[in-house]
C-alpha atoms as a PDB file:
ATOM      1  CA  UNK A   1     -51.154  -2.149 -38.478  1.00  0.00           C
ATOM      2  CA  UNK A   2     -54.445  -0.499 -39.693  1.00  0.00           C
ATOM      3  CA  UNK A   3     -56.079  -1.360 -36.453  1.00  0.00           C
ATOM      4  CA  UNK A   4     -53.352   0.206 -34.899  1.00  0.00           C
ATOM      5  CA  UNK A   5     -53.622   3.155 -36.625  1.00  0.00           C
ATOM      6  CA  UNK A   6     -57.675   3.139 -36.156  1.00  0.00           C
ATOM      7  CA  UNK A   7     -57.145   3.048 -32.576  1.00  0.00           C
ATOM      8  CA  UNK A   8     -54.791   6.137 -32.733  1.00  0.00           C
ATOM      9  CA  UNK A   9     -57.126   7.743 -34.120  1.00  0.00           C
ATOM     10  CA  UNK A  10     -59.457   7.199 -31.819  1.00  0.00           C
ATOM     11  CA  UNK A  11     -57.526   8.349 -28.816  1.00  0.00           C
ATOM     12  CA  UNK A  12     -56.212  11.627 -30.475  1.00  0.00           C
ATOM     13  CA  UNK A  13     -60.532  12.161 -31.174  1.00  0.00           C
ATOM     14  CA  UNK A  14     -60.922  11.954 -27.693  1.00  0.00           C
ATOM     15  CA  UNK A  15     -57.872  13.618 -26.393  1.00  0.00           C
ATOM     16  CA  UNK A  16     -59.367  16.721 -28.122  1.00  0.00           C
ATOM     17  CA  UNK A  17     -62.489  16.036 -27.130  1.00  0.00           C
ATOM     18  CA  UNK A  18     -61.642  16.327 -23.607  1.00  0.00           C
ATOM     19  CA  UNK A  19     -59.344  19.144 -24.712  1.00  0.00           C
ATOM     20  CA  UNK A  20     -62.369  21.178 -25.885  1.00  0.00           C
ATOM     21  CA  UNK A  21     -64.831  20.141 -22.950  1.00  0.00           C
ATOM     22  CA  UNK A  22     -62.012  21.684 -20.899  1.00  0.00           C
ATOM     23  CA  UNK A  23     -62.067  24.657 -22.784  1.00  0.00           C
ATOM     24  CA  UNK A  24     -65.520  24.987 -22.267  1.00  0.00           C
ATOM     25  CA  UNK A  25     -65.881  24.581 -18.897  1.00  0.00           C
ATOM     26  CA  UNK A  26     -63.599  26.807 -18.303  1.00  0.00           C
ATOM     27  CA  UNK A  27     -65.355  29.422 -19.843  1.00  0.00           C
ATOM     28  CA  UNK A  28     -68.833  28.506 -18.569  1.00  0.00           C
ATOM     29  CA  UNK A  29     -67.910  27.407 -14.783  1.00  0.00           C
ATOM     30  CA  UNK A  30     -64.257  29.395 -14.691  1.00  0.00           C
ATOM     31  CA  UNK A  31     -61.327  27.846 -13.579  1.00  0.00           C
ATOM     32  CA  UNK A  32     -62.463  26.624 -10.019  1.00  0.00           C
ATOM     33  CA  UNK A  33     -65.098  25.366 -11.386  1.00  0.00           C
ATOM     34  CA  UNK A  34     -63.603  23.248 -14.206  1.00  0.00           C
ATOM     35  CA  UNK A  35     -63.681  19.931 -12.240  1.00  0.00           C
ATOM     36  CA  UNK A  36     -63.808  16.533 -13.637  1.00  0.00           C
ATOM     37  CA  UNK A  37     -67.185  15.918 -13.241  1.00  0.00           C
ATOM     38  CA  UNK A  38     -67.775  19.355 -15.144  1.00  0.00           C
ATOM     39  CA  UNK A  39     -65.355  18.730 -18.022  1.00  0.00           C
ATOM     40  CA  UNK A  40     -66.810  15.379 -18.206  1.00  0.00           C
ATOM     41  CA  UNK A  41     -70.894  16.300 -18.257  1.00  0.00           C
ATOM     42  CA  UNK A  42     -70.105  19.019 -20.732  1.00  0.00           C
ATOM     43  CA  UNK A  43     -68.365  16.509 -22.889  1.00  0.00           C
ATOM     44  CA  UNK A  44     -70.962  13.656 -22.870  1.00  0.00           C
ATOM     45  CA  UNK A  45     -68.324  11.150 -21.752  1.00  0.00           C
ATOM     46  CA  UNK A  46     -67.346   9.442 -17.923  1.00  0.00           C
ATOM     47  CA  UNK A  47     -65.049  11.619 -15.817  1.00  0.00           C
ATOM     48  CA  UNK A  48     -62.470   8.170 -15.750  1.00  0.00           C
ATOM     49  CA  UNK A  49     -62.066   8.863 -19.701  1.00  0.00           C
ATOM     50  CA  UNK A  50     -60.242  12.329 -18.524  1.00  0.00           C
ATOM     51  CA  UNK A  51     -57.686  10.453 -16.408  1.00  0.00           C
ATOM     52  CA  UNK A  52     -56.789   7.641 -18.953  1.00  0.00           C
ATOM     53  CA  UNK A  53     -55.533  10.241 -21.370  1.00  0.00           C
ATOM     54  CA  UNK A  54     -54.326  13.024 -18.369  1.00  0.00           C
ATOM     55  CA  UNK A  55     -52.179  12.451 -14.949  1.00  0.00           C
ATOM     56  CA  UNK A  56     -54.347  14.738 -13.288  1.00  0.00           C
ATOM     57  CA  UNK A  57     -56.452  17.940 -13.782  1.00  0.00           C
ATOM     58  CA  UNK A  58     -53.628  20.118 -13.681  1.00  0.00           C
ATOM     59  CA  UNK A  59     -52.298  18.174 -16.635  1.00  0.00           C
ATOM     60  CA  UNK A  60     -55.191  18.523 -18.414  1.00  0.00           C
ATOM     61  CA  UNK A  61     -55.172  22.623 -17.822  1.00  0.00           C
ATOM     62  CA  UNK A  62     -51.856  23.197 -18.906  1.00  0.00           C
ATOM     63  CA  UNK A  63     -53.048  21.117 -22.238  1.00  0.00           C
ATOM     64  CA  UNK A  64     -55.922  22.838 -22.672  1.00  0.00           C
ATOM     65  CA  UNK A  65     -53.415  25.827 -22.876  1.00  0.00           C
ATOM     66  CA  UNK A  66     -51.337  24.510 -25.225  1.00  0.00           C
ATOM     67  CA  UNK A  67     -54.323  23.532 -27.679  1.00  0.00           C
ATOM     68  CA  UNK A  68     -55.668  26.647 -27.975  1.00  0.00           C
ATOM     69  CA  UNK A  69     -53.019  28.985 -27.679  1.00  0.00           C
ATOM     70  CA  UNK A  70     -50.902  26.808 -30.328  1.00  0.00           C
ATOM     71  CA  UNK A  71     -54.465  26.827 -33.058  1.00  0.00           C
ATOM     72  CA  UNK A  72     -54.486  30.486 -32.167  1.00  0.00           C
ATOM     73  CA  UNK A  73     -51.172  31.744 -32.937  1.00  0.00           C
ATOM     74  CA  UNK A  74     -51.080  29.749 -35.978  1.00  0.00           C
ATOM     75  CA  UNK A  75     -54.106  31.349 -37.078  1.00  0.00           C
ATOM     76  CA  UNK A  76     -52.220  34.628 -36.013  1.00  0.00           C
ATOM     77  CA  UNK A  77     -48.924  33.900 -38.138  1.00  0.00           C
ATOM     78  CA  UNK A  78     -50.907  32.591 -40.937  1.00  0.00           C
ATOM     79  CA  UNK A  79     -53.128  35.889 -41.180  1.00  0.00           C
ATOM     80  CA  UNK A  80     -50.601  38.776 -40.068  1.00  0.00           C
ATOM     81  CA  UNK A  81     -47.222  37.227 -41.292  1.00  0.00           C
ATOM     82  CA  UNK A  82     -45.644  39.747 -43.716  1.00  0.00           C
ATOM     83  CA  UNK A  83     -48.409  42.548 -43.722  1.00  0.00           C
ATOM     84  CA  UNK A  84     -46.772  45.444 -44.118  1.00  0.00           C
ATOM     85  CA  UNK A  85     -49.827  48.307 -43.464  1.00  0.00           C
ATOM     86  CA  UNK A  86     -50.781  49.165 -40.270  1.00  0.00           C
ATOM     87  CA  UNK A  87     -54.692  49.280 -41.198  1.00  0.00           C
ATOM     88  CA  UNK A  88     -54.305  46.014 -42.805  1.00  0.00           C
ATOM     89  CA  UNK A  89     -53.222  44.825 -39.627  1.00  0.00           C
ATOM     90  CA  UNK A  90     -55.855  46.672 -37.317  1.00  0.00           C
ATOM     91  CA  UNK A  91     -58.925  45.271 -39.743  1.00  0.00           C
ATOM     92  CA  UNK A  92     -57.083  41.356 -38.963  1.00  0.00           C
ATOM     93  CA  UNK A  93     -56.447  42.031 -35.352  1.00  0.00           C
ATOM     94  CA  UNK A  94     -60.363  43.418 -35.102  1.00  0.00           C
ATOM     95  CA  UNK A  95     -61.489  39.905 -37.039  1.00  0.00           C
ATOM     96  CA  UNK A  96     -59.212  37.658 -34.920  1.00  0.00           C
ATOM     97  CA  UNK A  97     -59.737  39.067 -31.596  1.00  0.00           C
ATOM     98  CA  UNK A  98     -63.594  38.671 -32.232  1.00  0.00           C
ATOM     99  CA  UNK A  99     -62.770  34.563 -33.317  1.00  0.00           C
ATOM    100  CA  UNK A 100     -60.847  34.144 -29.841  1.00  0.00           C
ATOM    101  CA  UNK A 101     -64.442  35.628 -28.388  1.00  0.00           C
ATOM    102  CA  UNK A 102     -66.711  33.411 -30.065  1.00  0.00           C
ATOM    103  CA  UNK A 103     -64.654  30.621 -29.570  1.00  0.00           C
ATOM    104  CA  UNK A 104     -64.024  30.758 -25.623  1.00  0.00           C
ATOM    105  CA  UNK A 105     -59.877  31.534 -26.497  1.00  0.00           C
ATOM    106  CA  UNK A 106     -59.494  34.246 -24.294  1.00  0.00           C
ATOM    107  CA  UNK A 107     -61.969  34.107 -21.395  1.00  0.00           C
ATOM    108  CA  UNK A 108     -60.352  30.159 -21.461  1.00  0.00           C
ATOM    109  CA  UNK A 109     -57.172  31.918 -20.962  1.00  0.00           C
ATOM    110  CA  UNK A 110     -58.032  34.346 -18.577  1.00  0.00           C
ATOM    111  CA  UNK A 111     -59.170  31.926 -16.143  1.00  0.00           C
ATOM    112  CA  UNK A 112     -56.318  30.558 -15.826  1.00  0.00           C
ATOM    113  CA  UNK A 113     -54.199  33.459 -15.624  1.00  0.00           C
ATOM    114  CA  UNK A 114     -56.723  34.039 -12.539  1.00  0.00           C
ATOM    115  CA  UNK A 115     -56.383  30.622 -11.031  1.00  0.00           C
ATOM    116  CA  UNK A 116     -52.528  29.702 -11.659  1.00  0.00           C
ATOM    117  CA  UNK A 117     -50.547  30.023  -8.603  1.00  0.00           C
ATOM    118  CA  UNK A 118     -46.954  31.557  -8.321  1.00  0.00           C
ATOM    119  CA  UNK A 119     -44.621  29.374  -8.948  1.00  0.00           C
ATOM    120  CA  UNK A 120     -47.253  26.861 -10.243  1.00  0.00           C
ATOM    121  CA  UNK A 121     -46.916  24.813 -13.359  1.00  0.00           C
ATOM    122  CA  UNK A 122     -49.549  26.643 -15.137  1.00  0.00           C
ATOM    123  CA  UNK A 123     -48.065  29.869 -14.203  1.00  0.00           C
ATOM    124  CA  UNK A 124     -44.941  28.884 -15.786  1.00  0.00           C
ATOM    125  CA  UNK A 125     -46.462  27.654 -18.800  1.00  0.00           C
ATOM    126  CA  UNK A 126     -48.553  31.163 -18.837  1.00  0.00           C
ATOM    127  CA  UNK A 127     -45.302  32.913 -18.961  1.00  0.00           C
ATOM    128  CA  UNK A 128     -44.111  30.822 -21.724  1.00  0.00           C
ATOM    129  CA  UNK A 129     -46.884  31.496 -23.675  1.00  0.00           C
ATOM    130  CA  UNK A 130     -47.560  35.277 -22.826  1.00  0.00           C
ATOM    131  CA  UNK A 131     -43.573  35.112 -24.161  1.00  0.00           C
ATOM    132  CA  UNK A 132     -44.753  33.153 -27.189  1.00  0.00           C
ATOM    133  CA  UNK A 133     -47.682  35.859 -28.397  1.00  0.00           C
ATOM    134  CA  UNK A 134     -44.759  39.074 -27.212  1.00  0.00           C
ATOM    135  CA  UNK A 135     -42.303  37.018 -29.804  1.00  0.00           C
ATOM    136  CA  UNK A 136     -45.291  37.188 -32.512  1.00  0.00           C
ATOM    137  CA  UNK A 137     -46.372  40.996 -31.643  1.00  0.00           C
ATOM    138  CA  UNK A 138     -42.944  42.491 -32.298  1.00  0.00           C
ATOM    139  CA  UNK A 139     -42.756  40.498 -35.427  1.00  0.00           C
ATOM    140  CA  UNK A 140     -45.841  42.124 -36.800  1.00  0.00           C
ATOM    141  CA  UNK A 141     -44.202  45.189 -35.370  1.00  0.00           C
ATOM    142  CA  UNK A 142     -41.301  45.159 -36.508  1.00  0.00           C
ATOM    143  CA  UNK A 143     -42.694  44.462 -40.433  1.00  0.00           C
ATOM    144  CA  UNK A 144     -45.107  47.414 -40.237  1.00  0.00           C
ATOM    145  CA  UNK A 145     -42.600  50.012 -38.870  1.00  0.00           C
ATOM    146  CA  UNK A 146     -39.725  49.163 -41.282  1.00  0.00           C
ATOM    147  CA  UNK A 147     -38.728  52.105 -42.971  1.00  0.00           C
ATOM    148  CA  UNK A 148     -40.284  54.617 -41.488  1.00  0.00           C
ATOM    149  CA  UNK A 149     -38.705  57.688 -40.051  1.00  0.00           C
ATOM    150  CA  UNK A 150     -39.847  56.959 -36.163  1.00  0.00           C
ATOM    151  CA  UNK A 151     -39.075  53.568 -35.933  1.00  0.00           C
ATOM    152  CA  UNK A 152     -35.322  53.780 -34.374  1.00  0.00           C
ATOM    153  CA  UNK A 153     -37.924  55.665 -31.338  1.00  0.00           C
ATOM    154  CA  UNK A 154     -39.788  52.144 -31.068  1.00  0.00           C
ATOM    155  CA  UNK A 155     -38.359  49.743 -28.578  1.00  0.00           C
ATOM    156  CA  UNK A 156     -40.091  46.975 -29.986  1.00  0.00           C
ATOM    157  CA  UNK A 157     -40.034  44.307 -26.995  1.00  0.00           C
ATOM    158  CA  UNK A 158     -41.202  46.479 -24.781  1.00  0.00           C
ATOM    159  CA  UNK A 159     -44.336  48.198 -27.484  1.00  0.00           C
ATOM    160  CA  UNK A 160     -44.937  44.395 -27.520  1.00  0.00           C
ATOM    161  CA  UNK A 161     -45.262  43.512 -24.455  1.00  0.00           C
ATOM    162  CA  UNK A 162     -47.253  46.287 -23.659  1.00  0.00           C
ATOM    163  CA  UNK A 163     -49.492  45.235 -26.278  1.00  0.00           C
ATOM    164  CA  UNK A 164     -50.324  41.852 -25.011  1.00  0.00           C
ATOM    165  CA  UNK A 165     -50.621  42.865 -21.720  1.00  0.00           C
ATOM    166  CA  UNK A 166     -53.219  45.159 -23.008  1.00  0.00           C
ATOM    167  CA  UNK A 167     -54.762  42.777 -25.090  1.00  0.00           C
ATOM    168  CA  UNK A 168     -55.497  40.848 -21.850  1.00  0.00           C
ATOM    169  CA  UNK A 169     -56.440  43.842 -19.872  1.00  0.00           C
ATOM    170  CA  UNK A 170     -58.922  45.061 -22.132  1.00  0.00           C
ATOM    171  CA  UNK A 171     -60.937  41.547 -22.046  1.00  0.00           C
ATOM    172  CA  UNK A 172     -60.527  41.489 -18.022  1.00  0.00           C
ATOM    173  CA  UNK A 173     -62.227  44.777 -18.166  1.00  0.00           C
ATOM    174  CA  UNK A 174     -64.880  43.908 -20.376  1.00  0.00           C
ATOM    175  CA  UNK A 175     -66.122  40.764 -19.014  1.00  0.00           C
ATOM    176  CA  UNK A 176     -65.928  42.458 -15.668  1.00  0.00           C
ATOM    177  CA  UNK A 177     -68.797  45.501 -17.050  1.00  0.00           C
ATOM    178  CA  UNK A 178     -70.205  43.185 -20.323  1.00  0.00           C
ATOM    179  CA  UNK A 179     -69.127  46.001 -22.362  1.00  0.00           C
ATOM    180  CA  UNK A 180     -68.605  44.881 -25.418  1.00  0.00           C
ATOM    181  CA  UNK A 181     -68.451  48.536 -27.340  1.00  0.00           C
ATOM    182  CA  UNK A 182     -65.498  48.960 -25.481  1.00  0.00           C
ATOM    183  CA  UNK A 183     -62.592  46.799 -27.989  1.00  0.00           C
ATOM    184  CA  UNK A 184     -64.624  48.279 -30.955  1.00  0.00           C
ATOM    185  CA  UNK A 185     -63.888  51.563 -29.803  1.00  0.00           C
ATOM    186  CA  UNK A 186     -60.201  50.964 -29.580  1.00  0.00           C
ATOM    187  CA  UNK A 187     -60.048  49.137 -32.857  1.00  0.00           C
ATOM    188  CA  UNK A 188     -61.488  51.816 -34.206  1.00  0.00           C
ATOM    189  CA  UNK A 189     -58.907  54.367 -32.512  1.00  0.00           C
ATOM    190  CA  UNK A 190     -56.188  52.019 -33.826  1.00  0.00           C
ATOM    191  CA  UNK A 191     -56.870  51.912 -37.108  1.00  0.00           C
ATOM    192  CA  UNK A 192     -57.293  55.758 -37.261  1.00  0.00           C
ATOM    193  CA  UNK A 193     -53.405  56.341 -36.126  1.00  0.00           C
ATOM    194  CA  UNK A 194     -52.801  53.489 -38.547  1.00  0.00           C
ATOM    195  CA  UNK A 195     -53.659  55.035 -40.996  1.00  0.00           C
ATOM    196  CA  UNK A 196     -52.080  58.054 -40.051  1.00  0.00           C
ATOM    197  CA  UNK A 197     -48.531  55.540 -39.945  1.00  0.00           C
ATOM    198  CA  UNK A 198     -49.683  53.929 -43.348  1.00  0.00           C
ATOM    199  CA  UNK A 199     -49.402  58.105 -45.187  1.00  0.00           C
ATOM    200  CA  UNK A 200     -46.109  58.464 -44.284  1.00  0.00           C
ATOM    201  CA  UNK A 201     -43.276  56.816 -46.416  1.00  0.00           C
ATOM    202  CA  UNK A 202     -40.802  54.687 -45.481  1.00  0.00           C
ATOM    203  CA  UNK A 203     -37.261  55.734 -46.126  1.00  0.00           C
ATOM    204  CA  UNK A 204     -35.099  54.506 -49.192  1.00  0.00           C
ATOM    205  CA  UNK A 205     -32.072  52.072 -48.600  1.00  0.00           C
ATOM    206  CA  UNK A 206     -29.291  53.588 -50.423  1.00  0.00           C
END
């Protein structure tokens, strides 16, 4: 039993292994570029180890996905999960956004958004997810407008969708110029009409 459980152990190691060579490829040689030879050099291990763990590349994409998006919005739900003050939730945003920099999250994602064909596999997992981080957006949404006087003007699907899609929009523009000043200066703009929403009061329940 415990070598069975040693050799478990060992797989899932090198499932993520693979997982995060992926990741990295995709960042450093973009999504046509993410071959198995890639994957495998950046890794340190044979390209065969990808396919004894993975159908096929695609496979491995659409897990690559799922690995970091599902670390990601756990880290997002455990930071932003009942905060109730809009420049409490700016300063996290600000903080997480630059984590899913460092660590390749979003210019991961972004290939793929960029290489997934219509109709494709990975552009039905994409939707899935983009659904997945709208879901989480109009939660944190929803906690910092309730009460106040303007929030029956909100539709908060739609405020949250925008928001991802600008989330997205504003990387695509940034890698495409390597400005980088350029999410400061809307964090900074967001958490000035935050705290603008955090002065006024919410209403009383009666």
């Amino acid at each position: 039993m415990s070598d069975k459980r040693g050799a478990d152990s060992r797989s899932a190691e090198t499932r993520t292994r693979i997982l995060d060579a992926t990741l990295a490829s995709l960042v450093r040689n973009g999504y046509g570029g993410t071959t198995a030879r890639a994957i495998a050099q950046g890794g340190g291990f044979a390209p065969g180890v990808i396919y004894y763990h993975f159908a096929d590349l695609d496979d491995l994409v659409l897990a690559t996905l799922a690995h970091t998006c599902d670390a990601r919005a756990h880290r997002y739900r455990s930071e932003l999960t009942g905060v109730e003050r809009g420049a409490r939730v700016v300063e996290l945003l600000r903080e997480l956004y630059r984590e899913d920099t460092e660590s390749g999250h979003i210019a991961a994602v972004q290939e793929i958004y960029a290489g997934a064909r219509p109709g494709s596999r990975a552009a039905e997992r994409l939707m899935l997810e983009t659904r997945r981080w709208e879901e989480l957006a109009g939660e944190v949404l929803t906690t910092v407008l309730r009460g106040k006087p303007l929030a029956s003007l909100v539709n908060v699907p739609v405020v949250a969708s925008a928001a991802v899609a600008f989330y997205l929009g504003m990387e695509t523009l940034t890698h495409l110029d390597g400005d980088r000043s350029r999410p400061a200066q809307l964090f900074d703009q967001a958490a000035r009409l935050a705290a603008v929403l955090d002065r006024i009061p919410r209403l009383r329940r009666h």
